[in-house]
Protein backbone atom coordinates (compact mmCIF):
# COMPACT_ATOMS: atom_id res chain seq x y z
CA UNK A 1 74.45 128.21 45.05
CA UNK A 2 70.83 128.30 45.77
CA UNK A 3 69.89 131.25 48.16
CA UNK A 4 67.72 129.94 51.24
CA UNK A 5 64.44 131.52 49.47
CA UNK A 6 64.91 129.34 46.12
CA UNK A 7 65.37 125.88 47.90
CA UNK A 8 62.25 126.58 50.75
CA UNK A 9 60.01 127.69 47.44
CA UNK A 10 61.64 124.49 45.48
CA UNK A 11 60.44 122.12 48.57
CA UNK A 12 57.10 124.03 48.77
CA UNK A 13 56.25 123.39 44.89
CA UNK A 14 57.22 119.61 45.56
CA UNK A 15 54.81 117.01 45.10
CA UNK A 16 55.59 115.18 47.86
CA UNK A 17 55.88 117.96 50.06
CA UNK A 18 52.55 119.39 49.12
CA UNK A 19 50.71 115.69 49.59
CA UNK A 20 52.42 115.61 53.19
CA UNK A 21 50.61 119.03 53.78
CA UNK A 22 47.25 118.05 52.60
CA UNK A 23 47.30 114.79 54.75
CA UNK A 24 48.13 116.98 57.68
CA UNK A 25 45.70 118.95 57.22
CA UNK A 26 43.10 116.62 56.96
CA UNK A 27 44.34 115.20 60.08
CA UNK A 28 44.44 118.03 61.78
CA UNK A 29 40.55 118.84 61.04
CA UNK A 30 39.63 115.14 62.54
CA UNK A 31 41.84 116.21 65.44
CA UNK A 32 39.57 119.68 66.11
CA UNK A 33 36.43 118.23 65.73
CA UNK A 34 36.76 115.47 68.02
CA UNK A 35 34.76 116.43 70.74
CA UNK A 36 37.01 115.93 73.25
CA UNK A 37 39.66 117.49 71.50
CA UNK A 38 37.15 120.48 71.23
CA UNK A 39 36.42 120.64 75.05
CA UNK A 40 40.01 120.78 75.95
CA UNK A 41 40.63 123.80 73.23
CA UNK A 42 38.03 125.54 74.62
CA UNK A 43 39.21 124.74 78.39
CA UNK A 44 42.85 126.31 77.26
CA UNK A 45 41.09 129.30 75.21
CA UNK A 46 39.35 130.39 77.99
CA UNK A 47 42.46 130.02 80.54
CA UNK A 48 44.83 132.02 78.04
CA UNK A 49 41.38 134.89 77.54
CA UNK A 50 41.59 134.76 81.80
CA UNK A 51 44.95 135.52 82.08
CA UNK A 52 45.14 138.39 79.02
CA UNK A 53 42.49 139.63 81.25
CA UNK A 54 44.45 139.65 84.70
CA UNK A 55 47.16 140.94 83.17
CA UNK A 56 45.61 143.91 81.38
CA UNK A 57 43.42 144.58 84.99
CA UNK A 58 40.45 143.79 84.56
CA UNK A 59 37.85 140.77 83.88
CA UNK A 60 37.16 137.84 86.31
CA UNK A 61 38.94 134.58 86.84
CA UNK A 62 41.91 136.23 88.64
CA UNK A 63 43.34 134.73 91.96
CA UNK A 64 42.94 137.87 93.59
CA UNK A 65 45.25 140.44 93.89
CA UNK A 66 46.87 144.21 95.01
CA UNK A 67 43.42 145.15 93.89
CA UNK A 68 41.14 142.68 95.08
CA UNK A 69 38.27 143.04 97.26
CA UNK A 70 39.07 141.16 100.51
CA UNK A 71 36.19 138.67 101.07
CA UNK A 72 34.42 138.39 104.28
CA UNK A 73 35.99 136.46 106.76
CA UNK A 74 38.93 136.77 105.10
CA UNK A 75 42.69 138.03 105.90
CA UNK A 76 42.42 141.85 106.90
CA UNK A 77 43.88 144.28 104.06
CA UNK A 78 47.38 145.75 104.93
């Protein structure tokens, strides 16, 4: 009996399998350079580098927090 390893390199060495990859791919290039597909990949990149940032403490685009600095007007610090 094949071991796991054999039959995933015996699919990846396929013809088929490789044409099915290559038309992906190609598709997947149209995809990223539509520019509307572009503007929303850059709307979620800089979400996900906002909250890395919030989480680690620092940067801008947080919501405010334990640490923020109470704006004027605002709700008084505890």
């Amino acid at each position: 009996m094949a071991s796991l390893f054999d039959r995933v390199a015996k699919l990846a060495r396929d013809p088929r399998t490789q044409q099915m990859v290559n038309k992906a791919a190609v598709k997947a290039k149209e995809v990223a350079n539509d520019p509307k597909n572009r503007a929303r990949i850059e709307q979620g990149r800089a979400k996900v580098q906002a909250e890395i940032a919030k989480r680690r403490g620092g940067g801008s685009g947080g919501t405010g927090g334990p640490g923020a600095t109470p704006t004027p007007g605002g709700p008084a610090p505890r």
